[in-house]
C-alpha atoms as a PDB file:
ATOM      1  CA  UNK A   1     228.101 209.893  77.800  1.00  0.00           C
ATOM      2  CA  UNK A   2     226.212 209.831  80.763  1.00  0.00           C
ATOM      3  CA  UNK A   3     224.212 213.041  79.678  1.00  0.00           C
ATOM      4  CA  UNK A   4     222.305 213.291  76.568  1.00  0.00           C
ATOM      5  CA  UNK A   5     222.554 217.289  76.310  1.00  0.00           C
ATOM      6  CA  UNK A   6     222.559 218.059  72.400  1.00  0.00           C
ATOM      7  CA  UNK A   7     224.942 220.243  71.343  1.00  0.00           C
ATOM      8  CA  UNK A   8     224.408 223.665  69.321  1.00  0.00           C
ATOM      9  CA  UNK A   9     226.508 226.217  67.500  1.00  0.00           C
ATOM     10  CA  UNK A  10     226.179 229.987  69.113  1.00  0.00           C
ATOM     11  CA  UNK A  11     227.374 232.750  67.299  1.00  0.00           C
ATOM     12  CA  UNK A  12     229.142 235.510  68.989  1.00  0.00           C
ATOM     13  CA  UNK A  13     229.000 237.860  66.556  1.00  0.00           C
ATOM     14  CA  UNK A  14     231.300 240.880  68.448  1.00  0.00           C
ATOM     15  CA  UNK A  15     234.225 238.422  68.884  1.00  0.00           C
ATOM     16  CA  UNK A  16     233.587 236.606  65.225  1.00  0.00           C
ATOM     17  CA  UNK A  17     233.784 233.414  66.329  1.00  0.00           C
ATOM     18  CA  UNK A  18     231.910 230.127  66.528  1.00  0.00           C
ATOM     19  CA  UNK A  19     231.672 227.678  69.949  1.00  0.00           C
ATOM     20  CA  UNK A  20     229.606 224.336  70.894  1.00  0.00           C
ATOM     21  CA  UNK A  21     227.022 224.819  73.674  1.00  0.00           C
ATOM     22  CA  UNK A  22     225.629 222.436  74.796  1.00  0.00           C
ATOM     23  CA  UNK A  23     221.663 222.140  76.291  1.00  0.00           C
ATOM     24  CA  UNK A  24     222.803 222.150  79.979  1.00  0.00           C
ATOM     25  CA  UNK A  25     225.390 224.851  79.677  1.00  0.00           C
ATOM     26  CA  UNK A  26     224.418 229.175  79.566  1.00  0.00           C
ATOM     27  CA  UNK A  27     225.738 230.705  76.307  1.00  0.00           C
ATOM     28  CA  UNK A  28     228.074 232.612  78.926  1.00  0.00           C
ATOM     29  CA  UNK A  29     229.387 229.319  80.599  1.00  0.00           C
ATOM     30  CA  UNK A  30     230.173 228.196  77.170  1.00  0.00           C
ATOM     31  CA  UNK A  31     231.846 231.676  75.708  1.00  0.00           C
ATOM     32  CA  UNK A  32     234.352 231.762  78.844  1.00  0.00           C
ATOM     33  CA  UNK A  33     235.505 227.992  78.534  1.00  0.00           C
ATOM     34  CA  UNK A  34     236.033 229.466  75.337  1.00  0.00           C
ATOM     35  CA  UNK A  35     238.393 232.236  76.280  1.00  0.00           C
ATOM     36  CA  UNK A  36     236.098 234.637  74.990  1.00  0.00           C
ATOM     37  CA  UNK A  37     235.739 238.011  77.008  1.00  0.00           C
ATOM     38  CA  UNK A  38     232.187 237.949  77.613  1.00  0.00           C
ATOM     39  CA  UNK A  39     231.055 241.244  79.153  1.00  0.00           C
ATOM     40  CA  UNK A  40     229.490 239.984  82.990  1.00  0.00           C
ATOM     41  CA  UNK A  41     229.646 240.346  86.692  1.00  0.00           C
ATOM     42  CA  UNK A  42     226.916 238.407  88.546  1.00  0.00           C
ATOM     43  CA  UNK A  43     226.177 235.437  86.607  1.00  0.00           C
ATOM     44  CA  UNK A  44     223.087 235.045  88.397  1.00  0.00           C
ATOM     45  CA  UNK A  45     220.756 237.237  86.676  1.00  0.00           C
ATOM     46  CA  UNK A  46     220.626 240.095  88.446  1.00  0.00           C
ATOM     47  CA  UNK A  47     222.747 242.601  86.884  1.00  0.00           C
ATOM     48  CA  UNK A  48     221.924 242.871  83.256  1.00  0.00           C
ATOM     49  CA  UNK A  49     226.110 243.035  82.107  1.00  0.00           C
ATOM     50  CA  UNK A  50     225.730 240.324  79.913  1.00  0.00           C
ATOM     51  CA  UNK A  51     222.285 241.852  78.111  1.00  0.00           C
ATOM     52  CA  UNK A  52     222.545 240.173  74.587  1.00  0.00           C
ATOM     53  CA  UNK A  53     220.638 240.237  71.383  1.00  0.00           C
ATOM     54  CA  UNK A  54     219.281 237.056  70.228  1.00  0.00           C
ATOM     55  CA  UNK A  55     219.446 237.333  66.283  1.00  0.00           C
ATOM     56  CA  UNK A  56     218.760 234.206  65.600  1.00  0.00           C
ATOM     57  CA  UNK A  57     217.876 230.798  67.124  1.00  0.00           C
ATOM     58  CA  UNK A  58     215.825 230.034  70.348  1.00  0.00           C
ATOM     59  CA  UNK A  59     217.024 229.696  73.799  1.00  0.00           C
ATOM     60  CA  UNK A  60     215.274 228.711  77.305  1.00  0.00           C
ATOM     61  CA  UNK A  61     215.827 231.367  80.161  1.00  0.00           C
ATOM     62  CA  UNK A  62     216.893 230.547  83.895  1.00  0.00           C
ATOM     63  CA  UNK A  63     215.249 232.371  86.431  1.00  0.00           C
ATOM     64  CA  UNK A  64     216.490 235.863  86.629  1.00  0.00           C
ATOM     65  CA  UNK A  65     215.442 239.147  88.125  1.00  0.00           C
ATOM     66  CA  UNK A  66     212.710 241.170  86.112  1.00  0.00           C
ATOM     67  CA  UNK A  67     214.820 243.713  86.392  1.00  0.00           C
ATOM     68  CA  UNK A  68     217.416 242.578  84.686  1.00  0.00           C
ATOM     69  CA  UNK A  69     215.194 241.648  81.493  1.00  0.00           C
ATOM     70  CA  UNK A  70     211.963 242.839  81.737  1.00  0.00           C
ATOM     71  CA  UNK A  71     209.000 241.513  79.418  1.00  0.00           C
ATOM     72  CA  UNK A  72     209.237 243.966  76.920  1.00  0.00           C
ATOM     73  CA  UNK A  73     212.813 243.146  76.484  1.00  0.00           C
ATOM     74  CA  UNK A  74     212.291 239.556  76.017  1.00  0.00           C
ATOM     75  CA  UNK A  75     209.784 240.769  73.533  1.00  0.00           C
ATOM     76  CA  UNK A  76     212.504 243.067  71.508  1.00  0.00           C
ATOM     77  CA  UNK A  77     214.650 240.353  71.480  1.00  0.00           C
ATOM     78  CA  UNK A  78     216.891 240.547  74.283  1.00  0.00           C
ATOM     79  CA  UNK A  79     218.676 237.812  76.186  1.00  0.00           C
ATOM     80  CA  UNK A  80     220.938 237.096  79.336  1.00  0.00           C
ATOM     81  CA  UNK A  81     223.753 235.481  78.375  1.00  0.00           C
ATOM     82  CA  UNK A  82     224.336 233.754  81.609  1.00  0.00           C
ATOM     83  CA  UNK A  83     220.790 232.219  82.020  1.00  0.00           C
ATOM     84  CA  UNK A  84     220.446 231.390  78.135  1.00  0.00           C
ATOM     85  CA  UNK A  85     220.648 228.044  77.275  1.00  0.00           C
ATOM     86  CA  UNK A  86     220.619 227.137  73.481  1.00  0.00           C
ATOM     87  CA  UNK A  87     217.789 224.955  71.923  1.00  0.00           C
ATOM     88  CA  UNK A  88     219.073 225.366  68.563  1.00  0.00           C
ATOM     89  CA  UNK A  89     222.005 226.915  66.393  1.00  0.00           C
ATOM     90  CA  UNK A  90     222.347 231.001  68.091  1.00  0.00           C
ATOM     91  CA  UNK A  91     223.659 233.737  66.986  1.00  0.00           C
ATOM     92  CA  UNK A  92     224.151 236.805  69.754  1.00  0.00           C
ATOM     93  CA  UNK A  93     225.249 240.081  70.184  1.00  0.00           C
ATOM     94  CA  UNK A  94     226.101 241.536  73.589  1.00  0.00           C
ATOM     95  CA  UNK A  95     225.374 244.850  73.782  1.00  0.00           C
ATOM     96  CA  UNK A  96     227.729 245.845  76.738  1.00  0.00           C
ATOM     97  CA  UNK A  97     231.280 247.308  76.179  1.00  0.00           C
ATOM     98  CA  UNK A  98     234.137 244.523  77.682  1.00  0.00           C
ATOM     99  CA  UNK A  99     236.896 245.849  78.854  1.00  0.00           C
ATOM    100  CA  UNK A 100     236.330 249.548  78.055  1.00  0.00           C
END
């Protein structure tokens, strides 16, 4: 392999199931190569659609917009799915409804 990203095991505990992510993809990247209906809409975040609970591991945040996940979030817990990358086994929650 020419990269040496490590790979992790995240949790998604609303679908029940179990994928590889690896260091240099988002949790969300990883859930929809999946086929896992992720709840999102800018990828980029901005938006906050993808708002997930860490409950357990550690990730490293991409830049996003304060306003999508604010200090105090982080703080409580909260993650974005699309600029989450794993740096050990995850387990998350999203707390959006998909698909109604």
């Amino acid at each position: 392999m020419a990269r040496s990203a490590k790979t992790f095991q995240v949790t998604i505990r609303n679908s029940g199931q179990t994928i590889a992510c690896t260091t240099d993809r988002t949790i969300l990247q990883a859930a929809i190569a999946a086929g896992i209906d992720y709840p999102y809409a800018c990828a980029t975040g901005n938006c906050a659609t993808c708002v997930s609970k860490l409950e357990e591991g550690k990730v490293s945040l991409l830049p996003h917009s304060d306003a999508a996940l604010g200090k105090a979030q982080l703080k409580s817990g909260l993650t974005l799915a699309c600029r989450a990358r794993p740096r050990s086994d995850v387990t998350v929650n999203w707390l959006a409804r998909a698909g109604g």
